[in-house]
PDB file of N, CA and C in Angstrom:
ATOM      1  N   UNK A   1      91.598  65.871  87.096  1.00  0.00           N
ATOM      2  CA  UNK A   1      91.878  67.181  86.555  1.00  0.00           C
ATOM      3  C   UNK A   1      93.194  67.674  87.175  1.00  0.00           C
ATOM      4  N   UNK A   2      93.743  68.435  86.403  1.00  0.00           N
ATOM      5  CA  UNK A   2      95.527  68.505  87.044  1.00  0.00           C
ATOM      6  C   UNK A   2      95.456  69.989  87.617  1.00  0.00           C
ATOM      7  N   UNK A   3      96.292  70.075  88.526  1.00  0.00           N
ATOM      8  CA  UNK A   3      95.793  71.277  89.396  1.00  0.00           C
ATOM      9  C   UNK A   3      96.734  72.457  88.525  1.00  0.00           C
ATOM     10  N   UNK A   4      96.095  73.652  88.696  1.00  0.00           N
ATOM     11  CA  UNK A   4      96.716  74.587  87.739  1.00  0.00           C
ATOM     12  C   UNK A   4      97.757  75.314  88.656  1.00  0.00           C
ATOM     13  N   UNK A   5      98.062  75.446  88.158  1.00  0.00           N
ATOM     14  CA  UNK A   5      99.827  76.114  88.998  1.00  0.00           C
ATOM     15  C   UNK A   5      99.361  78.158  88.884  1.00  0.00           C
ATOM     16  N   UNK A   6      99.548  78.198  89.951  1.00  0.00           N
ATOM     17  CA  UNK A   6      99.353  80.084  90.331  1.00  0.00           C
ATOM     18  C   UNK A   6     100.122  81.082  89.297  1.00  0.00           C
ATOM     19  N   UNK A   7      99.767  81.609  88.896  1.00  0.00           N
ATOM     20  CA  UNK A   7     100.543  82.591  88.174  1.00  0.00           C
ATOM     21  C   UNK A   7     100.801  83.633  88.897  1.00  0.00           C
ATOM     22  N   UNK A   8     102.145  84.173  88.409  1.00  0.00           N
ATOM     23  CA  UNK A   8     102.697  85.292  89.406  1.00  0.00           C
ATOM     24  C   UNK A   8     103.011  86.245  88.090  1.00  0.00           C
ATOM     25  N   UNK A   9     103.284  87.521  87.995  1.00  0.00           N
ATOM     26  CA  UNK A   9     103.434  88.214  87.652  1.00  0.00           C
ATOM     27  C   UNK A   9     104.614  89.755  88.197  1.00  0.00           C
ATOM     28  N   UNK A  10     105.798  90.455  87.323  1.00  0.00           N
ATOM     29  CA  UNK A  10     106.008  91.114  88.296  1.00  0.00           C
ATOM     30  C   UNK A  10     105.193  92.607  88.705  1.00  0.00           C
ATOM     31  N   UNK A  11     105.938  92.999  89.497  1.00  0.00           N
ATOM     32  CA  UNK A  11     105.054  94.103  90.438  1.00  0.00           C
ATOM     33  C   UNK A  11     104.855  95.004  89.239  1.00  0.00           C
ATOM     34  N   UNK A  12     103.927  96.075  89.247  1.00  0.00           N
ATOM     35  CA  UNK A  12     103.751  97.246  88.455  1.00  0.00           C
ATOM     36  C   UNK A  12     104.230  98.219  89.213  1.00  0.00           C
ATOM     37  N   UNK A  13     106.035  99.107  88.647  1.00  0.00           N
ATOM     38  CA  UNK A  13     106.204 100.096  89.147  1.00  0.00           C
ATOM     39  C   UNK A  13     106.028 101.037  88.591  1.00  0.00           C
ATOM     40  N   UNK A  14     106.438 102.497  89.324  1.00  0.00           N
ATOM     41  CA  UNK A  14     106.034 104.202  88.650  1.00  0.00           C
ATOM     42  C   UNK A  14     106.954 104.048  87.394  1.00  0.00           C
ATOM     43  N   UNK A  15     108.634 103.197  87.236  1.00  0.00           N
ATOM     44  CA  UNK A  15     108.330 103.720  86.288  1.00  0.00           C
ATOM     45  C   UNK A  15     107.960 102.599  84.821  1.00  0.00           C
ATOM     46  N   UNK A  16     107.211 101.793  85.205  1.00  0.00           N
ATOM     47  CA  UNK A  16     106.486 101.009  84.526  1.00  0.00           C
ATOM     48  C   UNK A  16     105.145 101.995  83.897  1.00  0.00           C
ATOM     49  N   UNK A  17     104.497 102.415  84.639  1.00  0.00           N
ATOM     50  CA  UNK A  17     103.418 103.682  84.427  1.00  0.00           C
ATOM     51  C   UNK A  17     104.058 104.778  83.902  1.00  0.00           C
ATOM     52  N   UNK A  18     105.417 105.525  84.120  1.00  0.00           N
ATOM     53  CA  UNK A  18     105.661 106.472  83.666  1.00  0.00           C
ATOM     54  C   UNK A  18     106.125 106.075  82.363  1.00  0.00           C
ATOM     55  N   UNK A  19     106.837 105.325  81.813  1.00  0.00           N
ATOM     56  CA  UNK A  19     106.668 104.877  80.489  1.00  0.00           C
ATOM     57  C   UNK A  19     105.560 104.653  79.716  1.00  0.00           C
ATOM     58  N   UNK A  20     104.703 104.920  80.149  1.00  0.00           N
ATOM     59  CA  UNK A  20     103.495 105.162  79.535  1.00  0.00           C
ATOM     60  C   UNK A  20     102.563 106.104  79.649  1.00  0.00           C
ATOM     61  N   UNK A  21     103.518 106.871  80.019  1.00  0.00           N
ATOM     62  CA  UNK A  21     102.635 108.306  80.146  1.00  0.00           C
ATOM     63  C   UNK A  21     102.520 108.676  81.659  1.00  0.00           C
ATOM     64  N   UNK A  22     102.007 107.985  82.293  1.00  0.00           N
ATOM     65  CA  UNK A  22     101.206 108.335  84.125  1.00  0.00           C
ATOM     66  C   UNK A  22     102.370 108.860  84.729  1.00  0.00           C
ATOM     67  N   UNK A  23     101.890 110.121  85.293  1.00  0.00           N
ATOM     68  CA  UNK A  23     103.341 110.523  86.402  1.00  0.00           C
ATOM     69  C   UNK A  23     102.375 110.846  87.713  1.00  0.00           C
ATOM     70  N   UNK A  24     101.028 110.612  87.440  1.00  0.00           N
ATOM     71  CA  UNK A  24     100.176 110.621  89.071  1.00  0.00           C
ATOM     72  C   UNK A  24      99.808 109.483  89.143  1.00  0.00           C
ATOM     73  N   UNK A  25      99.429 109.694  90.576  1.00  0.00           N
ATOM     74  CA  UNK A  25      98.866 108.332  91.371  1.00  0.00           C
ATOM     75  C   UNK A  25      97.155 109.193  91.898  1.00  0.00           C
ATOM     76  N   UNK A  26      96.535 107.906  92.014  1.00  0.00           N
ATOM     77  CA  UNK A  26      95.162 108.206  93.231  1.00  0.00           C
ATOM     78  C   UNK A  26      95.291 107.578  94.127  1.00  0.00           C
ATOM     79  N   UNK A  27      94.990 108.411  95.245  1.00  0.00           N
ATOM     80  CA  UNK A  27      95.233 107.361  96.680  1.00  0.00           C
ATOM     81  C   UNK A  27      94.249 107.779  97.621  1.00  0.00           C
ATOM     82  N   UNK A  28      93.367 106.261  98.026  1.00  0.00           N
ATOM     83  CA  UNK A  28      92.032 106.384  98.514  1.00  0.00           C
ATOM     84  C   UNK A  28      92.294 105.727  99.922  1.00  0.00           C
ATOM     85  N   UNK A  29      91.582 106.565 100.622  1.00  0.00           N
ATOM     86  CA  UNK A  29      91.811 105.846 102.573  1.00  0.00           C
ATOM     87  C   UNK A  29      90.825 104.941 102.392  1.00  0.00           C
ATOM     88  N   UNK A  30      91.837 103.713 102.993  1.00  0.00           N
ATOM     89  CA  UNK A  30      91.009 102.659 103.361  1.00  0.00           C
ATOM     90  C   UNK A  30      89.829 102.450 104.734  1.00  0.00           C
ATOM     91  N   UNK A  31      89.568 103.245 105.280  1.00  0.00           N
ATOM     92  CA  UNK A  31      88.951 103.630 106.416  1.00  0.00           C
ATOM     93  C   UNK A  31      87.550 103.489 105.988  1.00  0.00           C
ATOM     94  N   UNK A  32      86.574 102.249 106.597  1.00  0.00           N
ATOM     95  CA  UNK A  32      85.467 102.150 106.460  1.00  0.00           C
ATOM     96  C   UNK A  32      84.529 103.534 106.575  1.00  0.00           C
ATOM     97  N   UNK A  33      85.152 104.499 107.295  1.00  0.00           N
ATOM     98  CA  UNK A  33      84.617 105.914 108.143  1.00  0.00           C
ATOM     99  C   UNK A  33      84.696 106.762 107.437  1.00  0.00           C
ATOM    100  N   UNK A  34      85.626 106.886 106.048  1.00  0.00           N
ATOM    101  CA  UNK A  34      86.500 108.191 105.610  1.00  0.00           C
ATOM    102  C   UNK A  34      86.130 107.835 103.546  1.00  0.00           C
ATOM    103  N   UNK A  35      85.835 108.775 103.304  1.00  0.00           N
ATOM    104  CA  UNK A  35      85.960 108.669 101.904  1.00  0.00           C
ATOM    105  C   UNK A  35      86.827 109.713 101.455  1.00  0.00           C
ATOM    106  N   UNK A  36      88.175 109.813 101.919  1.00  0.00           N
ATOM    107  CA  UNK A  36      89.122 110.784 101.326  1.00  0.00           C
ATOM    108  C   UNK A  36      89.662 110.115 100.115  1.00  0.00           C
ATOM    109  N   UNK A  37      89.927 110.909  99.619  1.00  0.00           N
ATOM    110  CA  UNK A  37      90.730 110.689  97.877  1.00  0.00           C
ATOM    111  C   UNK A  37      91.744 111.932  97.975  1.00  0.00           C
ATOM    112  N   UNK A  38      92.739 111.510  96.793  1.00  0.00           N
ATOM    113  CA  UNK A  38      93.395 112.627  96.616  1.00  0.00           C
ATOM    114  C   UNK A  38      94.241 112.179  95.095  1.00  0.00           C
ATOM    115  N   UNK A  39      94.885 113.008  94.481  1.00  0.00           N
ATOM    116  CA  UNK A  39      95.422 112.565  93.440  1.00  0.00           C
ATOM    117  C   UNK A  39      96.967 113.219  93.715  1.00  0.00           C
ATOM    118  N   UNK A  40      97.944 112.437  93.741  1.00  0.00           N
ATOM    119  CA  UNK A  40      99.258 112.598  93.785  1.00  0.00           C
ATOM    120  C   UNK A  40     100.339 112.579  92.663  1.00  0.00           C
ATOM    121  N   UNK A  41     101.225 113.412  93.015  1.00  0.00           N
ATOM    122  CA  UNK A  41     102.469 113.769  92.003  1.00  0.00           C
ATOM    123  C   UNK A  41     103.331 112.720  92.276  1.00  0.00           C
ATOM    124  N   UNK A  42     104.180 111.612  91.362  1.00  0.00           N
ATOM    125  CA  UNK A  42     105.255 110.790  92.551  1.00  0.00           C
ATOM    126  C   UNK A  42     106.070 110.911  91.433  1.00  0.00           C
ATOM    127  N   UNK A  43     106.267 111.563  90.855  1.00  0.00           N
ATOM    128  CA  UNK A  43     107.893 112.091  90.415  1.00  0.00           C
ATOM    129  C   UNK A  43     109.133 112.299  91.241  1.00  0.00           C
ATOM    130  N   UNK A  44     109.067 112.407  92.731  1.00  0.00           N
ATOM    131  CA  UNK A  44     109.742 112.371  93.276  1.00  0.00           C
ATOM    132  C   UNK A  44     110.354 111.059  94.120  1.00  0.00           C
ATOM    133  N   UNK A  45     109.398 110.256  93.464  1.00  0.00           N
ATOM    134  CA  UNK A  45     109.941 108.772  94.248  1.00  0.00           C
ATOM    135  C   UNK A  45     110.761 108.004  92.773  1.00  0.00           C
ATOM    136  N   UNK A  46     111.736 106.879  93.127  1.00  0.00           N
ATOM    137  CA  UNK A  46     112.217 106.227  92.089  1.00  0.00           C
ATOM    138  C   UNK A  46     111.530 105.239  91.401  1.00  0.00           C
ATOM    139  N   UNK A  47     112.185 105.385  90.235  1.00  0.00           N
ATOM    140  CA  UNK A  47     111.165 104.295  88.736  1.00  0.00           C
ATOM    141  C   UNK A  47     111.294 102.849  89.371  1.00  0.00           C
ATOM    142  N   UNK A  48     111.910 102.282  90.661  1.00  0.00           N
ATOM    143  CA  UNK A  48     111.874 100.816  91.418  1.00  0.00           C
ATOM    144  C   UNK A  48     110.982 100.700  92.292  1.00  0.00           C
ATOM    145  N   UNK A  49     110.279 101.730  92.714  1.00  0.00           N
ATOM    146  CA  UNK A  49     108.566 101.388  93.588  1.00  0.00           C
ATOM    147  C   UNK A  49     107.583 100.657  93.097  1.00  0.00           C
ATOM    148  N   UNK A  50     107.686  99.881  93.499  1.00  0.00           N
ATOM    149  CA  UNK A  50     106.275  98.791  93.530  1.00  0.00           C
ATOM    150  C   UNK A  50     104.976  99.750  93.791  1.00  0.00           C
ATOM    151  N   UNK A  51     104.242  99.710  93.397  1.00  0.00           N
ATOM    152  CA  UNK A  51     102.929 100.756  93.423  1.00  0.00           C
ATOM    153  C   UNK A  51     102.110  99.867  94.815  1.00  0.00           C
ATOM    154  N   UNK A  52     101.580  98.832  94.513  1.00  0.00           N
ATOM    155  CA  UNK A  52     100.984  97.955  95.544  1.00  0.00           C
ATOM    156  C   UNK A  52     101.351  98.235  96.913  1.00  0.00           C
ATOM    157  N   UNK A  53     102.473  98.024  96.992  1.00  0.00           N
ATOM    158  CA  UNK A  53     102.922  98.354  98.753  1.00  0.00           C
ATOM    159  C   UNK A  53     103.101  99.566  99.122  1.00  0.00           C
ATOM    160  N   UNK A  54     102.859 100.479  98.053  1.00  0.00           N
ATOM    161  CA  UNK A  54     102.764 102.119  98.627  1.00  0.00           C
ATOM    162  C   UNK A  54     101.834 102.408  99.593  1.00  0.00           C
ATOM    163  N   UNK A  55     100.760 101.917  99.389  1.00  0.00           N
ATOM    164  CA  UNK A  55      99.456 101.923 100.238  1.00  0.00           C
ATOM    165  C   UNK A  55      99.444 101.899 101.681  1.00  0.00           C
ATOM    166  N   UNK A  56     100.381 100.722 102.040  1.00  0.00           N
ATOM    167  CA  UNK A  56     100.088 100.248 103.588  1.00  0.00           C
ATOM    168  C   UNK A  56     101.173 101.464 104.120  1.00  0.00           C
ATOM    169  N   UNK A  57     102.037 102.042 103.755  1.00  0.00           N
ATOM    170  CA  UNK A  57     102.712 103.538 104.193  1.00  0.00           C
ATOM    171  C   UNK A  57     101.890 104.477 104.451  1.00  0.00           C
ATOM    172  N   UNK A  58     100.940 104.937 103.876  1.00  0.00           N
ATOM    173  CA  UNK A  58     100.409 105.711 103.827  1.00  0.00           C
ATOM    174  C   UNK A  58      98.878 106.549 104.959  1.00  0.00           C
ATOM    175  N   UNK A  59      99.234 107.482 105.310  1.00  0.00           N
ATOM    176  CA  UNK A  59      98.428 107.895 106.556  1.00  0.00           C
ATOM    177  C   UNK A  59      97.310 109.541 105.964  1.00  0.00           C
ATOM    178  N   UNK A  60      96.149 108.612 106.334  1.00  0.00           N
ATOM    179  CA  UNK A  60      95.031 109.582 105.439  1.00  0.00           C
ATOM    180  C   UNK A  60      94.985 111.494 106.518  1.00  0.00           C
ATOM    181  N   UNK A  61      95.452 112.430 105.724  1.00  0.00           N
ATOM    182  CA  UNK A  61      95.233 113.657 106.507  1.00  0.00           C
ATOM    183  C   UNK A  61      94.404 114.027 106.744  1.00  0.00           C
ATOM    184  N   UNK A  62      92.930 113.116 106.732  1.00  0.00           N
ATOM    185  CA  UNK A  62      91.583 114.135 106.857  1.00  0.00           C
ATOM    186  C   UNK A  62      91.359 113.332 108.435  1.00  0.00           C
ATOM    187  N   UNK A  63      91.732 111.873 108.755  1.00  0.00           N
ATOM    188  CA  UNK A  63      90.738 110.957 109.784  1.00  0.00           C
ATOM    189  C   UNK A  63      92.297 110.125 110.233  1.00  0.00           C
ATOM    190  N   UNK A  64      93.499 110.279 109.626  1.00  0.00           N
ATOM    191  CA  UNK A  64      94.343 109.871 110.553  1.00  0.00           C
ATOM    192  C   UNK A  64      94.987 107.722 110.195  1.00  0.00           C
ATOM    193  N   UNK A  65      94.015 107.473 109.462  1.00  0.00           N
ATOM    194  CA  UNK A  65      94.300 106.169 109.410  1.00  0.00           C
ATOM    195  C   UNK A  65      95.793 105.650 108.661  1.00  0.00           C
ATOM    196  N   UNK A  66      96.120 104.911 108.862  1.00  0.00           N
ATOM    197  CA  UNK A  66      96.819 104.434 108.078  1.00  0.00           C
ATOM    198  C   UNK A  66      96.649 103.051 107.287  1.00  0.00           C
ATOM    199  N   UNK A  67      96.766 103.114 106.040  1.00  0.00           N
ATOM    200  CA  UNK A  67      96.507 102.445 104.841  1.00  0.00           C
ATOM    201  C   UNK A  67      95.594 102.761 103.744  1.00  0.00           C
ATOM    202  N   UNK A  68      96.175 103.193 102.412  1.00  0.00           N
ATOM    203  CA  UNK A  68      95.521 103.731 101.298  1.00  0.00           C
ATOM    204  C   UNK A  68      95.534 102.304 100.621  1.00  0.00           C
ATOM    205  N   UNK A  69      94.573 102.497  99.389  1.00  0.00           N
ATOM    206  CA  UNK A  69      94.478 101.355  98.119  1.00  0.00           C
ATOM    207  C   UNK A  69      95.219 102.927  97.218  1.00  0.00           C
ATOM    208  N   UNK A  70      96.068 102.473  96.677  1.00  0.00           N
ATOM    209  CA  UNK A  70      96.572 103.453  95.433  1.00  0.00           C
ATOM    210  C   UNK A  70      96.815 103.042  94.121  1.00  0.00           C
ATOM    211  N   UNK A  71      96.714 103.940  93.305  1.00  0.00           N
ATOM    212  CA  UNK A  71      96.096 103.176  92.200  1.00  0.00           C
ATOM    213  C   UNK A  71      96.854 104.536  90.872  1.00  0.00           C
ATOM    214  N   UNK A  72      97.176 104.014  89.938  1.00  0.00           N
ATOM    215  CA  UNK A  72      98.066 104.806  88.644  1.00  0.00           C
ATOM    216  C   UNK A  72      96.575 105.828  88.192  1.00  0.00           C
ATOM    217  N   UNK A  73      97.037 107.066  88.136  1.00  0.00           N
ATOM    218  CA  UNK A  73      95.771 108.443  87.736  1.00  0.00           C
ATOM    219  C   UNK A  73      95.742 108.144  85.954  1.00  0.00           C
ATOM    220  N   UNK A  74      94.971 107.052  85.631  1.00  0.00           N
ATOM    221  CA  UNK A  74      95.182 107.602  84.194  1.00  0.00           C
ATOM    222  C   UNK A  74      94.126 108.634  83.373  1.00  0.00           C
ATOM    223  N   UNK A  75      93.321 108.769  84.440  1.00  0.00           N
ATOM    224  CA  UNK A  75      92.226 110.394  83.686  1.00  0.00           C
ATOM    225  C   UNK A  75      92.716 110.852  82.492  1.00  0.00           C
ATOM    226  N   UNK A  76      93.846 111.563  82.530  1.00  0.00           N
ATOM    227  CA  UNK A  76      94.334 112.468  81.765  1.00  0.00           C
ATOM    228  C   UNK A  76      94.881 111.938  80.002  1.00  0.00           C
ATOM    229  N   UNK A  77      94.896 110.299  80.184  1.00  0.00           N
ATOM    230  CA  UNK A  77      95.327 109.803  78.874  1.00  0.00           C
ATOM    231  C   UNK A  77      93.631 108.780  78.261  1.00  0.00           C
ATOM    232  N   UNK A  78      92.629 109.144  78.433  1.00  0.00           N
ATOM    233  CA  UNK A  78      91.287 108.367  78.147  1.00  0.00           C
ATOM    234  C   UNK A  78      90.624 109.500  77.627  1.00  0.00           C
ATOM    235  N   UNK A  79      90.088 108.946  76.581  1.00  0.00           N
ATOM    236  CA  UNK A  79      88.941 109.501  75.836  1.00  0.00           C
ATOM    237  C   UNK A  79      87.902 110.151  76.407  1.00  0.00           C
ATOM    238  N   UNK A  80      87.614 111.433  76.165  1.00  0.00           N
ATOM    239  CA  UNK A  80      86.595 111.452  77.427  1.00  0.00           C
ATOM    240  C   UNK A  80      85.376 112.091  76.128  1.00  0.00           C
ATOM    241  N   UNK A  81      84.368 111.670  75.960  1.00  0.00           N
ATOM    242  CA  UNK A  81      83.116 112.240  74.787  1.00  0.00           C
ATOM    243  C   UNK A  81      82.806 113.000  75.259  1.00  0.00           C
ATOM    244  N   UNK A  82      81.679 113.585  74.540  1.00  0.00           N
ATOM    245  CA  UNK A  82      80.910 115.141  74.725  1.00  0.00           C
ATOM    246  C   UNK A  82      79.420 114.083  75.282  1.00  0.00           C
ATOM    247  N   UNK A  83      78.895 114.700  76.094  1.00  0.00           N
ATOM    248  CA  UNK A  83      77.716 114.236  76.702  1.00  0.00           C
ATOM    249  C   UNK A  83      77.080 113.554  75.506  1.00  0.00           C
ATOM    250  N   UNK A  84      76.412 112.584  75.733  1.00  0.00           N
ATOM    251  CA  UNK A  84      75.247 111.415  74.694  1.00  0.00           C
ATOM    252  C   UNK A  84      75.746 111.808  73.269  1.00  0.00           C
ATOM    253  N   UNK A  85      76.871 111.713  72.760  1.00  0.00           N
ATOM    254  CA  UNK A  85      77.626 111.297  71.440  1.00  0.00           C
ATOM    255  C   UNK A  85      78.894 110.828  71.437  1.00  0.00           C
ATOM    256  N   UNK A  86      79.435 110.231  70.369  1.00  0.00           N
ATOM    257  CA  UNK A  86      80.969 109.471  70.725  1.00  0.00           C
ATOM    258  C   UNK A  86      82.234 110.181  69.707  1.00  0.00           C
ATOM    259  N   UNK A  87      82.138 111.795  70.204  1.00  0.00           N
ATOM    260  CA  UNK A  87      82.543 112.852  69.523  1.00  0.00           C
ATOM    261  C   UNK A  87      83.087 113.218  70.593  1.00  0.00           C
ATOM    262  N   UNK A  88      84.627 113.117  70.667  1.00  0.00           N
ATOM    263  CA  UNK A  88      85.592 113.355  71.635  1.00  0.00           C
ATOM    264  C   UNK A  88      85.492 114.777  72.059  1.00  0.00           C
ATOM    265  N   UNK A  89      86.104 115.155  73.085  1.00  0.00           N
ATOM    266  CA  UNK A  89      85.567 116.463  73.806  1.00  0.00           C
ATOM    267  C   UNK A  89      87.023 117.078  72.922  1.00  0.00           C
ATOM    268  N   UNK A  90      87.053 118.631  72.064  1.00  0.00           N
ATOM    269  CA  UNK A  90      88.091 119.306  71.841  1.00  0.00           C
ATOM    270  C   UNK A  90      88.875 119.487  73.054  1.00  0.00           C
ATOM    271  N   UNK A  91      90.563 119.569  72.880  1.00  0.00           N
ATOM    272  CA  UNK A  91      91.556 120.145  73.747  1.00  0.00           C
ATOM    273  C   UNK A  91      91.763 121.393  73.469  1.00  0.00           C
TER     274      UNK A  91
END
């Protein structure tokens, strides 16, 4: 059997996401101890950030750690239904 060769892919940046709408991020402490979350604005960083390595920068304000998993907020562009029917909620 022939060995399969790794696929690489490039990075997903903000403004890879912001072309599609996302201008927030979620960013969750990695701290076995801490379940902080937060949802962030990064309009102020440039459309060449790698999203992935944002994480290990990052220092949680509730417990102090450093390193988030961060992740593109897309809440705001998903369907969201009306409780037990598939009848989109009015805006």
């Amino acid at each position: 059997m022939p060995v399969r060769q790794r696929e690489t892919f490039e990075p997903v940046t903000l403004g890879h996401i912001r072309g599609l709408g996302c201008r927030d991020l979620l960013v969750y402490c990695n701290s076995i101890a801490c379940d902080h979350s937060v949802a962030m604005n990064a309009d102020h960083m440039p459309d060449e950030t790698p999203i992935q390595p944002l994480g290990t920068r990052m220092v949680c304000s509730r417990c102090g750690h450093r390193g988030a998993d961060v992740r593109p907020d897309w809440s705001p562009h998903t369907n969201k239904l009306q409780p037990g029917t598939s009848v989109p909620v009015p805006r």
